[in-house]
C-alpha atoms as a PDB file:
ATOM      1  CA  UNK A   1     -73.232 -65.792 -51.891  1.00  0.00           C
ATOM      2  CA  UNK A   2     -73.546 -68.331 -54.992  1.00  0.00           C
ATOM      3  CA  UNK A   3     -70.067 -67.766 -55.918  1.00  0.00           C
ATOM      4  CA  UNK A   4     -68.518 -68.918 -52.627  1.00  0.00           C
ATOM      5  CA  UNK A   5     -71.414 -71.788 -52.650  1.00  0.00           C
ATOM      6  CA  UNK A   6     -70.104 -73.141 -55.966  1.00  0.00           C
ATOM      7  CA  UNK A   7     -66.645 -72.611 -54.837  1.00  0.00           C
ATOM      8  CA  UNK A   8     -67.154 -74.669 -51.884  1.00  0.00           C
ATOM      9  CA  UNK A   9     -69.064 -77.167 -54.225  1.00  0.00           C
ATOM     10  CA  UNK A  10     -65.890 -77.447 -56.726  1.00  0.00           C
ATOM     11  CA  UNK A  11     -63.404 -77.990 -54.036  1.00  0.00           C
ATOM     12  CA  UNK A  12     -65.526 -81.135 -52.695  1.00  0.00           C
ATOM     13  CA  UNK A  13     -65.693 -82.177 -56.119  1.00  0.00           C
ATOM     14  CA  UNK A  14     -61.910 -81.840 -56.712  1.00  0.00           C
ATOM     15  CA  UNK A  15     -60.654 -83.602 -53.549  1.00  0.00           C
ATOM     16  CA  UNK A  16     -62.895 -86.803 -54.865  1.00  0.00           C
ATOM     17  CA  UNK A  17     -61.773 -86.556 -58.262  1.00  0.00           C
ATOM     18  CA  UNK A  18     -58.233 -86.235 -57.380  1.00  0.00           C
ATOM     19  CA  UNK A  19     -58.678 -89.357 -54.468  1.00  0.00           C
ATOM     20  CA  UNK A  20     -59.845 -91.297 -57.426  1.00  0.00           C
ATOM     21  CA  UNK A  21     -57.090 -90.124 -59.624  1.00  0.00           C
ATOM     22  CA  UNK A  22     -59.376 -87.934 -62.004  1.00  0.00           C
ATOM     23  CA  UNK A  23     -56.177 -85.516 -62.287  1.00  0.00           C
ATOM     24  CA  UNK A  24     -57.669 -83.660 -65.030  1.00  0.00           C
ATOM     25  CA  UNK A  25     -61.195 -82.684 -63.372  1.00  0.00           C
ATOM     26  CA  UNK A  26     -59.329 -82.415 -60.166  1.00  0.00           C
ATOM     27  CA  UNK A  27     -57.117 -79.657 -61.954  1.00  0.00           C
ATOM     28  CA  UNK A  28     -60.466 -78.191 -63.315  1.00  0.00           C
ATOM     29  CA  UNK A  29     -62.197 -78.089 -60.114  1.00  0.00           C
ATOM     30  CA  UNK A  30     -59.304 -76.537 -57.859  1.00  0.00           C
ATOM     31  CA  UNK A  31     -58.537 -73.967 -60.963  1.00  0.00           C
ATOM     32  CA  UNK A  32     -62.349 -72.731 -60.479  1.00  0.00           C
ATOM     33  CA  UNK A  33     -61.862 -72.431 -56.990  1.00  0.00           C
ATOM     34  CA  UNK A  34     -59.087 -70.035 -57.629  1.00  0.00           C
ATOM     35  CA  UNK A  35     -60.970 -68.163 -59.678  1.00  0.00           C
ATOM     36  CA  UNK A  36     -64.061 -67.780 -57.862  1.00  0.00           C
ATOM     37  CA  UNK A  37     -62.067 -67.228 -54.649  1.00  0.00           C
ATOM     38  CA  UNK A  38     -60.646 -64.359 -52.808  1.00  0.00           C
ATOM     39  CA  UNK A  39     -56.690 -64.717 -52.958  1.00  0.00           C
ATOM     40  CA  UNK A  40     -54.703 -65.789 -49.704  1.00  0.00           C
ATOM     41  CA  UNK A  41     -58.684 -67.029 -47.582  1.00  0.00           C
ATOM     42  CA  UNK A  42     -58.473 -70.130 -46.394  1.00  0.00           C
ATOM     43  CA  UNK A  43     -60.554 -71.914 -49.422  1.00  0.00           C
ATOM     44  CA  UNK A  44     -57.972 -69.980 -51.865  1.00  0.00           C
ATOM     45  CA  UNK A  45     -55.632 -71.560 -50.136  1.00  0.00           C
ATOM     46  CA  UNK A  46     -56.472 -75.025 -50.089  1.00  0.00           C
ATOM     47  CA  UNK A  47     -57.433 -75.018 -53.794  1.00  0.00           C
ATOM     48  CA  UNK A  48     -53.664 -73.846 -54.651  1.00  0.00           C
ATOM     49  CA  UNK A  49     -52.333 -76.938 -52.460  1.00  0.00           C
ATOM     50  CA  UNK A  50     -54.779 -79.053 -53.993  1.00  0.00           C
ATOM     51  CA  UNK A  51     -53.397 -77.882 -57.362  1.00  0.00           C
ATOM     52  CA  UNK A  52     -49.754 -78.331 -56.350  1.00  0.00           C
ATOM     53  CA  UNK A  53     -50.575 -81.799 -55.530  1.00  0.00           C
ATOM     54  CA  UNK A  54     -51.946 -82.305 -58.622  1.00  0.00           C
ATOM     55  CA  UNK A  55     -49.651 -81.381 -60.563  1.00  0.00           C
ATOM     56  CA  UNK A  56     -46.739 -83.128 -58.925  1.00  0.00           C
ATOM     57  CA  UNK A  57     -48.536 -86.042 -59.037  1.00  0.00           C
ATOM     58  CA  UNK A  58     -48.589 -85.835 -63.208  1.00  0.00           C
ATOM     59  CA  UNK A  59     -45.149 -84.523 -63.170  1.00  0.00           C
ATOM     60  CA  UNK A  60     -45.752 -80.751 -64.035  1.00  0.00           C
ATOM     61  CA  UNK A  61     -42.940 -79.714 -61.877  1.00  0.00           C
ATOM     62  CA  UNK A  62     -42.352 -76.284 -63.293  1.00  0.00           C
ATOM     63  CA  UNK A  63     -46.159 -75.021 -62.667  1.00  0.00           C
ATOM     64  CA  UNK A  64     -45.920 -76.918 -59.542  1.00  0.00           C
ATOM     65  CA  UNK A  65     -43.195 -74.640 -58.373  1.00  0.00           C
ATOM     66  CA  UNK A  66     -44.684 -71.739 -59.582  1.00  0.00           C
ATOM     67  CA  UNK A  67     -47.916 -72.943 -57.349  1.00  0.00           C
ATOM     68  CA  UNK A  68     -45.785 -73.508 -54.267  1.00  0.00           C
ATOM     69  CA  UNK A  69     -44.119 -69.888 -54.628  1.00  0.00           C
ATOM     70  CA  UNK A  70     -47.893 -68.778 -54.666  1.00  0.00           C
ATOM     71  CA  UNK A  71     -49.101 -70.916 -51.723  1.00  0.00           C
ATOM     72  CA  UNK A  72     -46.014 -69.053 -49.688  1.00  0.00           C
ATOM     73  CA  UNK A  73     -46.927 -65.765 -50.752  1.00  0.00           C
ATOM     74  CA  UNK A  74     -50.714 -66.030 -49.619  1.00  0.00           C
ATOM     75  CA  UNK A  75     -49.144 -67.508 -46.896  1.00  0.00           C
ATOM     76  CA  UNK A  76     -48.666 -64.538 -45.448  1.00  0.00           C
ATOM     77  CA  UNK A  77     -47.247 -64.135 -41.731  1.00  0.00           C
ATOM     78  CA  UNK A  78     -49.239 -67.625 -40.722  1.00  0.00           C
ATOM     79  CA  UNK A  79     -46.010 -69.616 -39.587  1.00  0.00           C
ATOM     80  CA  UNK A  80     -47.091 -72.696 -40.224  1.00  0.00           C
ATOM     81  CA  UNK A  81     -48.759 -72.489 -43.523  1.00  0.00           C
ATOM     82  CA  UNK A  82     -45.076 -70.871 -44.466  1.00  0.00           C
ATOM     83  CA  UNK A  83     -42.998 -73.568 -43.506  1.00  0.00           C
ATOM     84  CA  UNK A  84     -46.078 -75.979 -45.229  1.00  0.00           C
ATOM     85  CA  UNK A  85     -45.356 -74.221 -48.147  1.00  0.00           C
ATOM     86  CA  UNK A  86     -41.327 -73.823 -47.931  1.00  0.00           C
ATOM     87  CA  UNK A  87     -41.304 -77.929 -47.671  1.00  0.00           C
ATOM     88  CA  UNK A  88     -43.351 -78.152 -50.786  1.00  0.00           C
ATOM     89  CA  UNK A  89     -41.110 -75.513 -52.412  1.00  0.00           C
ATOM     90  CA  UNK A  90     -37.666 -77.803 -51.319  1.00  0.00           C
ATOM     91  CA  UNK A  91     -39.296 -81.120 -52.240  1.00  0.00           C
ATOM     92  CA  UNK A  92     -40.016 -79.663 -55.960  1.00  0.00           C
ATOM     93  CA  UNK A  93     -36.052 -78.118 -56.090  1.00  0.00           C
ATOM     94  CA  UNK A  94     -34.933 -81.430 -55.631  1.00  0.00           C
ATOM     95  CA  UNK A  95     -36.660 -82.979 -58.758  1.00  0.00           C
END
């Protein structure tokens, strides 16, 4: 329906803002996803690593971690997304 439409609408605008280093509306965008989103489908789950990247990338490692531990719980038994998300989780323990 016209929330996944504008969800779908919101990530596209979020992966451009954060390729162009728009952090904040890239932050925005993904957040809405999340929101509008069903947790642990495939659009949740690319809107909570598109957040993580985010905010590693303006040095918000404590809600970065907290959005890792998420992206490994909607990981769910998906071995690859797991391991995705255990990386992410190890890179942000050693900062």
């Amino acid at each position: 329906g016209d929330a996944w439409l504008a969800a779908r609408c919101d990530m596209g605008l979020a992966v451009v803002a954060d390729q162009r280093g728009n952090y904040p509306e890239a932050e925005q965008r993904f957040r809405s996803v999340l929101t509008r989103c069903e947790e642990g489908s495939h659009m949740a789950r690319a809107a909570q690593q598109g957040l993580l990247s985010v905010l590693k990338m303006t040095g918000r490692y404590d809600e970065a971690f907290a959005c890792a531990w998420r992206a490994f719980r909607q990981a769910g038994r998906d071995p690859g997304q797991r391991i995705d998300a255990l990386v992410q989780l190890s890179e942000l323990c050693r900062r």
